[in-house]
C-alpha atoms as a PDB file:
ATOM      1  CA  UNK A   1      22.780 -48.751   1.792  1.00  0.00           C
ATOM      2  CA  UNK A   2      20.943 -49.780   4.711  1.00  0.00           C
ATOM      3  CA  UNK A   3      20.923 -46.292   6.368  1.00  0.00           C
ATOM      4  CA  UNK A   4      18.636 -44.928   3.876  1.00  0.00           C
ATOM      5  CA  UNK A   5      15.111 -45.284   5.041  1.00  0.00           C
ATOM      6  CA  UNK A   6      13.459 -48.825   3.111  1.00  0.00           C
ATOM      7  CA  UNK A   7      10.055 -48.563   0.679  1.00  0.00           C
ATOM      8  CA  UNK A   8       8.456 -51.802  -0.132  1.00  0.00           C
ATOM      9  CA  UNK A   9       6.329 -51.289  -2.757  1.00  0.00           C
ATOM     10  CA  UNK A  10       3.629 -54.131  -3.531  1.00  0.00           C
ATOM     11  CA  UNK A  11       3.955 -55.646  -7.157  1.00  0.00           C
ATOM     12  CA  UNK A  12       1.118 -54.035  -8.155  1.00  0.00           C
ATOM     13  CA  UNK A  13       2.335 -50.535  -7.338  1.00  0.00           C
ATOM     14  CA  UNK A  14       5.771 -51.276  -9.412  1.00  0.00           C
ATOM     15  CA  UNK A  15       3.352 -52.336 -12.009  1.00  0.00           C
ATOM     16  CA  UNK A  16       1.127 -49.417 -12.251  1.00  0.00           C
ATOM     17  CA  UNK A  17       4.526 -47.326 -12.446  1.00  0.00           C
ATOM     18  CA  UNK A  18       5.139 -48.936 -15.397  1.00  0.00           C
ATOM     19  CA  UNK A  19       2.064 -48.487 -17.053  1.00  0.00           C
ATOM     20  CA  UNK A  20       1.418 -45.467 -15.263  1.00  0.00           C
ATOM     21  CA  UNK A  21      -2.277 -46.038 -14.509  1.00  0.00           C
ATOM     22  CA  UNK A  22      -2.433 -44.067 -11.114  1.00  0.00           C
ATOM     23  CA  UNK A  23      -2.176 -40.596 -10.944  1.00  0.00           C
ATOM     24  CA  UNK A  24       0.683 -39.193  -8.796  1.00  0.00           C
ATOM     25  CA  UNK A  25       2.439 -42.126  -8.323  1.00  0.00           C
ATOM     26  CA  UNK A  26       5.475 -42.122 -10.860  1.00  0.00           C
ATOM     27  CA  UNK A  27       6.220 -38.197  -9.247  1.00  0.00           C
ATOM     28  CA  UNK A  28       6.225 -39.717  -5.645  1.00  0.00           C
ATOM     29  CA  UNK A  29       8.471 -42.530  -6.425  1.00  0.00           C
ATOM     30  CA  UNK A  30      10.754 -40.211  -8.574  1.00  0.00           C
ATOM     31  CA  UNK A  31      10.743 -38.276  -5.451  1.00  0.00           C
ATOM     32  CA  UNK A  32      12.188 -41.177  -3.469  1.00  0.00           C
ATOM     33  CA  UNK A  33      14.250 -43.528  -5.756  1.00  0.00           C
ATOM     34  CA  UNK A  34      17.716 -41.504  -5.118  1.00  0.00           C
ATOM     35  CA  UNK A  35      17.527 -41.044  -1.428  1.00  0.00           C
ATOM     36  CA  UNK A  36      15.850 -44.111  -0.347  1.00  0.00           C
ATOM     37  CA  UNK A  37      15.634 -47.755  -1.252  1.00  0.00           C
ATOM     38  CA  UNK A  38      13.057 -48.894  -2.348  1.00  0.00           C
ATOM     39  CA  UNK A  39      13.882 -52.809  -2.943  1.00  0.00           C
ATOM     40  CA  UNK A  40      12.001 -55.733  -4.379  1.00  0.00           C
ATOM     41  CA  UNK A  41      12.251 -59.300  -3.512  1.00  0.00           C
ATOM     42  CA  UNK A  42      11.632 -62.957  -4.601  1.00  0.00           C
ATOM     43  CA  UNK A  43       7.742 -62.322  -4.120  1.00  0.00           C
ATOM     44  CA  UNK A  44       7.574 -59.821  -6.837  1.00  0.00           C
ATOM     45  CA  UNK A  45       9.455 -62.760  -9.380  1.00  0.00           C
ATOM     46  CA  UNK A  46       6.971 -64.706  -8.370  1.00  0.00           C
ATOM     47  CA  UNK A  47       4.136 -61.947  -9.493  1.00  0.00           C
ATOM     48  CA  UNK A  48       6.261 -61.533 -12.122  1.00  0.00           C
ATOM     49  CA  UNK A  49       6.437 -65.062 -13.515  1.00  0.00           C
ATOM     50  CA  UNK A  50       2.677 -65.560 -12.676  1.00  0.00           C
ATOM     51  CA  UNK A  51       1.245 -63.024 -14.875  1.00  0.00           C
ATOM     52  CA  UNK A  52       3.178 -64.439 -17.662  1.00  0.00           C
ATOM     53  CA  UNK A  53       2.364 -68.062 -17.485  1.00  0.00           C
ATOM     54  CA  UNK A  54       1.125 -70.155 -14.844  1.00  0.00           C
ATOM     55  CA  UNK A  55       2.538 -73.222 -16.226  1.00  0.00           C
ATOM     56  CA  UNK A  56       6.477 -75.233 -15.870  1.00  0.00           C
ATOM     57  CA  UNK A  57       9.029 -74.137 -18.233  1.00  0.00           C
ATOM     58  CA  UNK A  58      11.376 -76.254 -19.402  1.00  0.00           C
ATOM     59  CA  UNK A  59      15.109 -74.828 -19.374  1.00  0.00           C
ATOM     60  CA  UNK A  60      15.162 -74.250 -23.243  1.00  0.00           C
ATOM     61  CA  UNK A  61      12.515 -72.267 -22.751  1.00  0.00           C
ATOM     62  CA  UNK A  62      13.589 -69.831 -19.393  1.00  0.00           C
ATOM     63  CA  UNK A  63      15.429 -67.819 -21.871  1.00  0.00           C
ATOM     64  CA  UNK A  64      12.126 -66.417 -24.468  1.00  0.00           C
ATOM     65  CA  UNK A  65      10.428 -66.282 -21.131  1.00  0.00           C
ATOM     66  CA  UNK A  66      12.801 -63.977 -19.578  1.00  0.00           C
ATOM     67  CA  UNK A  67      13.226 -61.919 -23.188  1.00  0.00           C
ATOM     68  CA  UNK A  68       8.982 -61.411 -22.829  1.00  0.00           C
ATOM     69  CA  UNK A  69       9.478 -59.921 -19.959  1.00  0.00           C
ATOM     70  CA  UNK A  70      12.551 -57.217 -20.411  1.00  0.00           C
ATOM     71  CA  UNK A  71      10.068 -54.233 -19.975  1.00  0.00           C
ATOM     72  CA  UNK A  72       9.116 -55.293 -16.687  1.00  0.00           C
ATOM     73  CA  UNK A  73      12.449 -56.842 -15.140  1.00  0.00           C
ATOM     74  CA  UNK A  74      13.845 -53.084 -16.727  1.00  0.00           C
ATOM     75  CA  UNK A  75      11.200 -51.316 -14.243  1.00  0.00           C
ATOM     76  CA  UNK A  76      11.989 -53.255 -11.383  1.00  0.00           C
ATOM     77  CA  UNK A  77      15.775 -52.106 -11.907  1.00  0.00           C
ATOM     78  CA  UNK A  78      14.774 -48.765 -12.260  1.00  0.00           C
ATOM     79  CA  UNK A  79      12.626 -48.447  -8.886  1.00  0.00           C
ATOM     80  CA  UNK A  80      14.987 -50.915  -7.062  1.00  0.00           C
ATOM     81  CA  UNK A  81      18.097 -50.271  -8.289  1.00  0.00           C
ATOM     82  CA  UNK A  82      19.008 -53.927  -8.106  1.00  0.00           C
ATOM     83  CA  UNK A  83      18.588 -53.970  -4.022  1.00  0.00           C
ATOM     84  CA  UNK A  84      16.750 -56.703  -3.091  1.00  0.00           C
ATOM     85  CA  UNK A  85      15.163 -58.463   0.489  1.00  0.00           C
ATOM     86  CA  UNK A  86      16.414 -61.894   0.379  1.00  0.00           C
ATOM     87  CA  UNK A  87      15.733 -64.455   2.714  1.00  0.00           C
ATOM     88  CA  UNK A  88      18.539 -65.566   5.216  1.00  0.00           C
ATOM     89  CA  UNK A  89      19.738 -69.168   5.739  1.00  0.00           C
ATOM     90  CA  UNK A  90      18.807 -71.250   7.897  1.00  0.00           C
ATOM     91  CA  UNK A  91      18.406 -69.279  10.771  1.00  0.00           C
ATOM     92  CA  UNK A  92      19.701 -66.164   9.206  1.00  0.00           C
ATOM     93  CA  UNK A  93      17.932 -62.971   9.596  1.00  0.00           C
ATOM     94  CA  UNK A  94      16.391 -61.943   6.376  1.00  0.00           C
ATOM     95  CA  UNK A  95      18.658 -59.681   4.027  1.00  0.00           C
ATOM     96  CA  UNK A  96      19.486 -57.273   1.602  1.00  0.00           C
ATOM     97  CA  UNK A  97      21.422 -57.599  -1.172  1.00  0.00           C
ATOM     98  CA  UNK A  98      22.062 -56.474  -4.815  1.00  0.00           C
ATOM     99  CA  UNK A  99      21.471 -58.433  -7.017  1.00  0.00           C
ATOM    100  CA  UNK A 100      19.441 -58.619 -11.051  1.00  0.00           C
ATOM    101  CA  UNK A 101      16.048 -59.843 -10.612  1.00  0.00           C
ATOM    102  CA  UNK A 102      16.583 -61.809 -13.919  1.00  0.00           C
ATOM    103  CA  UNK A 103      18.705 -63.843 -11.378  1.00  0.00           C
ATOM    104  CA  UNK A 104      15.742 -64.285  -8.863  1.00  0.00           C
ATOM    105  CA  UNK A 105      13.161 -64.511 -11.642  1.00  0.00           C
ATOM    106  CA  UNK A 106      15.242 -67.534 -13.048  1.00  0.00           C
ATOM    107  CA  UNK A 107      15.394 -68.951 -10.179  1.00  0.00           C
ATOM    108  CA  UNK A 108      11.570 -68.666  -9.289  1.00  0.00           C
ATOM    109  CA  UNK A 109      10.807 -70.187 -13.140  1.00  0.00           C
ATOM    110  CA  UNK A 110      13.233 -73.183 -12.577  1.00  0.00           C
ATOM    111  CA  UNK A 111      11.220 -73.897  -9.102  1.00  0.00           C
ATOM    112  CA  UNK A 112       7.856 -73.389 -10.515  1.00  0.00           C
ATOM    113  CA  UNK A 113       6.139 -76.583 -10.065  1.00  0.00           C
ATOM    114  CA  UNK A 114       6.132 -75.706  -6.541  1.00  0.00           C
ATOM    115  CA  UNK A 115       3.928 -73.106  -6.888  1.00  0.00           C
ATOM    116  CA  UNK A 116       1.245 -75.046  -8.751  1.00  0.00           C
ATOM    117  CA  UNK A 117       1.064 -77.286  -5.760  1.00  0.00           C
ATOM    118  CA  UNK A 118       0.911 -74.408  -3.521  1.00  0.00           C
ATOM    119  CA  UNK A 119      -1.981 -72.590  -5.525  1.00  0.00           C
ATOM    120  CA  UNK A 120      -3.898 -75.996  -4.842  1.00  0.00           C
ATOM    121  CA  UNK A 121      -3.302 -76.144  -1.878  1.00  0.00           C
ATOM    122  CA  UNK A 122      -4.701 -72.696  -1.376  1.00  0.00           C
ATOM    123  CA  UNK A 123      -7.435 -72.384  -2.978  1.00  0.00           C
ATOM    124  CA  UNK A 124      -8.619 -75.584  -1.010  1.00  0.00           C
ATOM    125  CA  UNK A 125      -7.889 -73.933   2.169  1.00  0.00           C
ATOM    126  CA  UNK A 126     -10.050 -71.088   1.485  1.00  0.00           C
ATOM    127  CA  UNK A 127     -12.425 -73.219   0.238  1.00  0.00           C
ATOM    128  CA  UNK A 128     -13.003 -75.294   3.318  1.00  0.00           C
ATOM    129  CA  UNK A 129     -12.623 -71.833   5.351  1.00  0.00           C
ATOM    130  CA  UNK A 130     -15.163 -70.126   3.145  1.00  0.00           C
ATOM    131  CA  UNK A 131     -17.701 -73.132   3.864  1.00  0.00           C
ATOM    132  CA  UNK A 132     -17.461 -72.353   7.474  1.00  0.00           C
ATOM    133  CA  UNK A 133     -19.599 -68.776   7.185  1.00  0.00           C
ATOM    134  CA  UNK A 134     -21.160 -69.203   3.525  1.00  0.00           C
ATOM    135  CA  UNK A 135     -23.520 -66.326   4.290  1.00  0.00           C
ATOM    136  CA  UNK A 136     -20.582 -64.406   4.973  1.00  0.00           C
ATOM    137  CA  UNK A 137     -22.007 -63.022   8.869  1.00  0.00           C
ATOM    138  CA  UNK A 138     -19.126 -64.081  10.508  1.00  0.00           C
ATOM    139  CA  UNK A 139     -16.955 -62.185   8.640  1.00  0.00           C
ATOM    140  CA  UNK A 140     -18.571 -58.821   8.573  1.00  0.00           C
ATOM    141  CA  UNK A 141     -18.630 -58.981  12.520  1.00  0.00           C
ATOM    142  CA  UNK A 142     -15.164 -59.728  12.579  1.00  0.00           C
ATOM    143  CA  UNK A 143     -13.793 -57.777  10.194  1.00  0.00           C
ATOM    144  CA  UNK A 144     -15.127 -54.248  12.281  1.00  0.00           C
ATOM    145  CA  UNK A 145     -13.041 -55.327  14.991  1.00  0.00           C
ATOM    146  CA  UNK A 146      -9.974 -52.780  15.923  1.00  0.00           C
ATOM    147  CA  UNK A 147      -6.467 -53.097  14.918  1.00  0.00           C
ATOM    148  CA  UNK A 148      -5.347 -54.963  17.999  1.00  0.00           C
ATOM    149  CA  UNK A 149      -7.852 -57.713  18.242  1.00  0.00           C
ATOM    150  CA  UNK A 150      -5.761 -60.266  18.122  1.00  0.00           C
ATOM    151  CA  UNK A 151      -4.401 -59.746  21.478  1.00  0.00           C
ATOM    152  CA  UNK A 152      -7.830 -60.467  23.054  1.00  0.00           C
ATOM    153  CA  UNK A 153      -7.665 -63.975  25.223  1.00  0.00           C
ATOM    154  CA  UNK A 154      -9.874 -65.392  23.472  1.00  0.00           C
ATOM    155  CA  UNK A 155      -7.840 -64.686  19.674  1.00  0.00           C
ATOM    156  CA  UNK A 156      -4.224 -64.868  21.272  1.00  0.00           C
ATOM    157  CA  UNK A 157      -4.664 -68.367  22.769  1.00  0.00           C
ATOM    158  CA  UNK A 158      -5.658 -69.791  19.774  1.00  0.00           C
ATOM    159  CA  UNK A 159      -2.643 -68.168  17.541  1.00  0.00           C
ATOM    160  CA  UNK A 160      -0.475 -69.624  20.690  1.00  0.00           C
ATOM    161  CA  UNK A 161      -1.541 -73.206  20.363  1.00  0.00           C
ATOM    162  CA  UNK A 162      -1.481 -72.882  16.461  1.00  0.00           C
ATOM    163  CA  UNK A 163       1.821 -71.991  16.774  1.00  0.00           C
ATOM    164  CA  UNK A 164       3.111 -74.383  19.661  1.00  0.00           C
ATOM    165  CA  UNK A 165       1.419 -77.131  17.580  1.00  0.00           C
ATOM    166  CA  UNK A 166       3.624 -76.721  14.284  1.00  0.00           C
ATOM    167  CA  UNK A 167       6.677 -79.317  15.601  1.00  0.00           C
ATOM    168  CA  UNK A 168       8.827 -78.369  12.975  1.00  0.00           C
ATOM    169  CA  UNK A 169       8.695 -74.336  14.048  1.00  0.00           C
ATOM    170  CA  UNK A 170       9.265 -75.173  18.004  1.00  0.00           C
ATOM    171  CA  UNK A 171      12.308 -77.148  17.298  1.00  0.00           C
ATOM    172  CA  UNK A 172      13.646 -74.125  14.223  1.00  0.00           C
ATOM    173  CA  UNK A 173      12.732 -71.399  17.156  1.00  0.00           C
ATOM    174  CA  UNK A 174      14.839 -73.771  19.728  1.00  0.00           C
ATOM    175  CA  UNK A 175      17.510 -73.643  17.635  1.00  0.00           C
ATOM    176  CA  UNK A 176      17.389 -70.180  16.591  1.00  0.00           C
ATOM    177  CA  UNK A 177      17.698 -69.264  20.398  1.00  0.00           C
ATOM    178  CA  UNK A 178      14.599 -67.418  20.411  1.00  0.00           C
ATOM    179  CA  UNK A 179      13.069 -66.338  23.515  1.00  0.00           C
ATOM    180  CA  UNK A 180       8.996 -66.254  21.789  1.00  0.00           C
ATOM    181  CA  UNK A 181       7.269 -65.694  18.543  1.00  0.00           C
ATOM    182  CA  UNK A 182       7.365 -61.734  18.713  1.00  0.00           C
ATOM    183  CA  UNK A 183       9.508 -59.030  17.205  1.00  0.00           C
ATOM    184  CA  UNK A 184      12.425 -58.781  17.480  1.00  0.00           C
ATOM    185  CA  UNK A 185      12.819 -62.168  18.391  1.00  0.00           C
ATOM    186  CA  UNK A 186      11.308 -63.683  15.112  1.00  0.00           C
ATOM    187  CA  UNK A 187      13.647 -61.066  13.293  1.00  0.00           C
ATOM    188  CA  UNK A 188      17.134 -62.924  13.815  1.00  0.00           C
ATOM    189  CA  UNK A 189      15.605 -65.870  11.738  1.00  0.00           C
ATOM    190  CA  UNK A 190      13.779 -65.739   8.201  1.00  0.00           C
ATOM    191  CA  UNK A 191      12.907 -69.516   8.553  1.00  0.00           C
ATOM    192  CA  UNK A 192      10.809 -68.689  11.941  1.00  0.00           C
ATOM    193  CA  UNK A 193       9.240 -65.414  10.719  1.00  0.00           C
ATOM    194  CA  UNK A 194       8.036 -67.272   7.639  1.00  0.00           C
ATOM    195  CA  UNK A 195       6.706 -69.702   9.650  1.00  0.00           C
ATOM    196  CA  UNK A 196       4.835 -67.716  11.718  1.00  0.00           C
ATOM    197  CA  UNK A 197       3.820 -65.401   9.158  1.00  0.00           C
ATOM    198  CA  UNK A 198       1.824 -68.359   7.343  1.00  0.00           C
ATOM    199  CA  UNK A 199       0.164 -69.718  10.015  1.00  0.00           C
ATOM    200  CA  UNK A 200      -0.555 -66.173  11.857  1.00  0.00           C
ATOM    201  CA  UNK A 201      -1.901 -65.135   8.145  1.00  0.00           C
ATOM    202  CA  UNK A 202      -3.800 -68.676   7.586  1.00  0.00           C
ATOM    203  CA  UNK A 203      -5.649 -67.437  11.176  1.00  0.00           C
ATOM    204  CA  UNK A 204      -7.106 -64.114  10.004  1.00  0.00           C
ATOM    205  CA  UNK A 205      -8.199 -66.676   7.176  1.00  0.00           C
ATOM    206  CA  UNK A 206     -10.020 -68.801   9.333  1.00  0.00           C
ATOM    207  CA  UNK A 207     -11.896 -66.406  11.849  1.00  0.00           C
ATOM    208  CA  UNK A 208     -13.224 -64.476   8.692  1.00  0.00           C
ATOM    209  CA  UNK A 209     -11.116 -61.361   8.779  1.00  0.00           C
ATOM    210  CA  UNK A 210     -11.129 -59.436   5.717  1.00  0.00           C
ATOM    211  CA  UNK A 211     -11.347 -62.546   3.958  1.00  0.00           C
ATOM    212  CA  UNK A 212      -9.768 -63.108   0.622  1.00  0.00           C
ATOM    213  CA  UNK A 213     -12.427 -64.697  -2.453  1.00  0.00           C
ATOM    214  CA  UNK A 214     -11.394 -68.264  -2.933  1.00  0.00           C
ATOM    215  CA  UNK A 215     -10.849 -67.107  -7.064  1.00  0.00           C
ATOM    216  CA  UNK A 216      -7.821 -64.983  -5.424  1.00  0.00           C
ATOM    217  CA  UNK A 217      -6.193 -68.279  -4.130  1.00  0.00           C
ATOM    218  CA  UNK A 218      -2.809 -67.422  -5.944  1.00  0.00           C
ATOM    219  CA  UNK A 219      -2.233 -63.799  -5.093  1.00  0.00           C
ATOM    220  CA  UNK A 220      -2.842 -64.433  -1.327  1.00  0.00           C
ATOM    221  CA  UNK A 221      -0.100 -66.659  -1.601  1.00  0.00           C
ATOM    222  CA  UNK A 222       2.519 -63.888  -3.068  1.00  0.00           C
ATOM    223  CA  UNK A 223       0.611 -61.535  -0.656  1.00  0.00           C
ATOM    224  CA  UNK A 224       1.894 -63.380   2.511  1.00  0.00           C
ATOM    225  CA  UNK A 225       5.276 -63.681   1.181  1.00  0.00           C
ATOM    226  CA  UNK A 226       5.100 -59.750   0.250  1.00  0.00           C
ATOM    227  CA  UNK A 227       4.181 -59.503   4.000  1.00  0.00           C
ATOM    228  CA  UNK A 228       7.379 -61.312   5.696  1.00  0.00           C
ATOM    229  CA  UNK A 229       9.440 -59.725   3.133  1.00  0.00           C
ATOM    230  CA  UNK A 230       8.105 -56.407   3.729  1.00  0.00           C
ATOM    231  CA  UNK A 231       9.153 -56.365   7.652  1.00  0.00           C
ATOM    232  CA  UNK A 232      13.050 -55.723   6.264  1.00  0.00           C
ATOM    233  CA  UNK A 233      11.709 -52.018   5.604  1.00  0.00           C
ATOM    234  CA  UNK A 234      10.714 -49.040   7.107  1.00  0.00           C
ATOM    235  CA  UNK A 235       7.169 -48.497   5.472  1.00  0.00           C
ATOM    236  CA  UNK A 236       5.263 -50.870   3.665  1.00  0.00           C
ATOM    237  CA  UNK A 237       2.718 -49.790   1.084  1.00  0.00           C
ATOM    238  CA  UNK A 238       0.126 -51.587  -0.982  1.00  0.00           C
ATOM    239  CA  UNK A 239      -2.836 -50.724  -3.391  1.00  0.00           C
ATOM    240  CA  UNK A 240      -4.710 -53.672  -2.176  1.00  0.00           C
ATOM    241  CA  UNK A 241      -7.352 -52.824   0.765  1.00  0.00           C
ATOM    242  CA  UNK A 242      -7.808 -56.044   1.781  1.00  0.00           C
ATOM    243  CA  UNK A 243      -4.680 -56.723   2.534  1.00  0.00           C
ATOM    244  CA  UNK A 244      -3.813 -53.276   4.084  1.00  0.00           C
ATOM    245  CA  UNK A 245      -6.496 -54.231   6.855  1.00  0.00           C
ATOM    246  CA  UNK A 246      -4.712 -57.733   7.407  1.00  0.00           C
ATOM    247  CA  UNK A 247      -1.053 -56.899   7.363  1.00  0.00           C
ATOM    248  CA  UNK A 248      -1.921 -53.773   9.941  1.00  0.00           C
ATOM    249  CA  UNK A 249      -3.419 -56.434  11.987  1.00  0.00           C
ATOM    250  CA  UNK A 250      -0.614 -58.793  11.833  1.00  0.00           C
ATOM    251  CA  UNK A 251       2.108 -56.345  11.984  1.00  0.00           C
ATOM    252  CA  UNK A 252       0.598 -55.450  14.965  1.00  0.00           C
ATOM    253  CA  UNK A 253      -0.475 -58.681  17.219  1.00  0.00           C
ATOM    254  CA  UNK A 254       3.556 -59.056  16.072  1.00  0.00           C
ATOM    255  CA  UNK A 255       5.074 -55.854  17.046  1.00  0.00           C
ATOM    256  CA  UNK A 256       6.747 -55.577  13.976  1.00  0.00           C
ATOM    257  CA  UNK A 257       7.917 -51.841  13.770  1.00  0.00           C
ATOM    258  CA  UNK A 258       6.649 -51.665  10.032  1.00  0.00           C
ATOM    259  CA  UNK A 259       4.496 -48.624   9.411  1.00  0.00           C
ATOM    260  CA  UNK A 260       1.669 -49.670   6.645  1.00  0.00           C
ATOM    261  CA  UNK A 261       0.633 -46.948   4.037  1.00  0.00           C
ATOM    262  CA  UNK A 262      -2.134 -47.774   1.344  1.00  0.00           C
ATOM    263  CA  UNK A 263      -1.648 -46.343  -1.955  1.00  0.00           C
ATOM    264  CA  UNK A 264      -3.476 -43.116  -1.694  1.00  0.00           C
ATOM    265  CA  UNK A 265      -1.813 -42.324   1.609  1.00  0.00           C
ATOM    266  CA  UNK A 266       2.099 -42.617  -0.003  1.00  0.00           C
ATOM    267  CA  UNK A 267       0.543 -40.815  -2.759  1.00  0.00           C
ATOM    268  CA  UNK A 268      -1.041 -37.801  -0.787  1.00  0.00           C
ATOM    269  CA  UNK A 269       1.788 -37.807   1.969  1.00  0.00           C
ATOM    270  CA  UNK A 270       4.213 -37.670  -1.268  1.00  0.00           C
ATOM    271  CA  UNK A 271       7.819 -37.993  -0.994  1.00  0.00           C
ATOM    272  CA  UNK A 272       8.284 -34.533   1.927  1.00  0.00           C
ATOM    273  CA  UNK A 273       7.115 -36.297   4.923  1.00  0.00           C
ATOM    274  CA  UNK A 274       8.597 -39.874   4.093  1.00  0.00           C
END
């Protein structure tokens, strides 16, 4: 399974397949369903369950949820094929398995108030980020700046000392064995990539890189996770420009090997040269 070359697709994208709102697209990923895989993970549940409710559900109720949502869970199985990224244990590197994502989705509704405190949590950090440059002038400088900025002193420092001042992620890369906080060290453990996914991501936030609108609180969330699950694959694509910018930028300062196609590039490159 794993020799075939890996497509994440964004939620969005496996959306607009179903709906078939963007020209091209179902013919490209026709193209590629059979000879690659093109997977989806716990992040596009989590899409999933948010654009149905944004609310708990009780277990009685999982069940009429799940039956609203048959179209959509049907989609993902015919993209996917049931092959999903899944994070590893513990220090596991992440995976991929087969599995029904009405299994994950479950799952992601039975752990739901989680999220709510999440979504709080950031929209308050962009916010109190957004306060910082309410003119928005730091942010257009920065956001200009070439692909590798990060690994200017000035930049890599600070992602350094974010990242050596998290106690809980020293002592998980300690006992990971890891030699440093690049690929394809961070690679042998999901917990550490995560980790350093969030806070590298919560950075661009702060120095006012393609900065996300504070409304958007909730989808940055699923787009970071999106982001750690997407280094399992071979190419990445997403319809959202915002965060094509950012994840080239992180997948970069990271090494990650991950090449990073927007939606009109899979769509004009089509399914011959992937």
């Amino acid at each position: 399974m794993t020799a075939k070359k890996v497509i994440y697709l964004d939620y969005n994208i496996f959306e607009s397949y179903r709906v078939n709102d963007v020209e091209g697209l179902r013919a490209v990923v026709d193209g590629l369903k059979d000879d690659h895989v093109l997977p989806y993970s716990p992040a596009h549940m989590e899409d999933l369950a948010s654009s149905l409710a944004w609310r708990d559900f009780e277990e009685d109720e999982i069940k009429v949820v799940l039956e609203r949502c048959q179209e959509r869970l049907q989609n993902v199985i015919d993209i996917s094929k049931m092959v999903e990224v899944f994070p590893g244990k513990e220090h596991q590197p992440t995976q991929i398995v087969v599995e029904h994502p009405g299994a994950c989705l479950v799952r992601v509704l039975e752990h739901f108030a989680r999220n709510r405190f999440l979504d709080v949590r950031e929209r308050l950090l962009l916010e109190r980020i957004k306060a910082t440059d309410t003119k928005g002038e730091r942010s257009s400088k920065i956001s200009n700046l070439p692909v590798d900025f990060l690994s200017a002193t000035e930049y890599a420092l600070q992602i350094q000392s974010k990242l050596e001042a998290s106690r809980e992620l020293m002592n998980n890369k300690k006992e990971a064995g890891l030699e440093d906080f690049k690929w394809p060290s961070i690679s042998k453990s999901h917990a550490v990539l995560e980790h350093v996914f969030e806070i590298l991501m919560n950075y661009l936030e702060e120095v006012r890189f393609r900065p996300e609108e504070v409304k958007k609180s909730r989808s940055r969330m699923h787009d970071v996770t999106h982001a750690i699950y997407a280094t399992k694959a071979d190419i990445f694509v997403t319809g959202d420009d915002r965060f094509y910018h950012k994840i080239k930028v992180a997948y970069h300062y990271l090494n990650v090997p991950t090449k990073i196609l927007s939606l009109e590039e899979f769509i004009k490159q089509g399914d011959s040269s992937l």
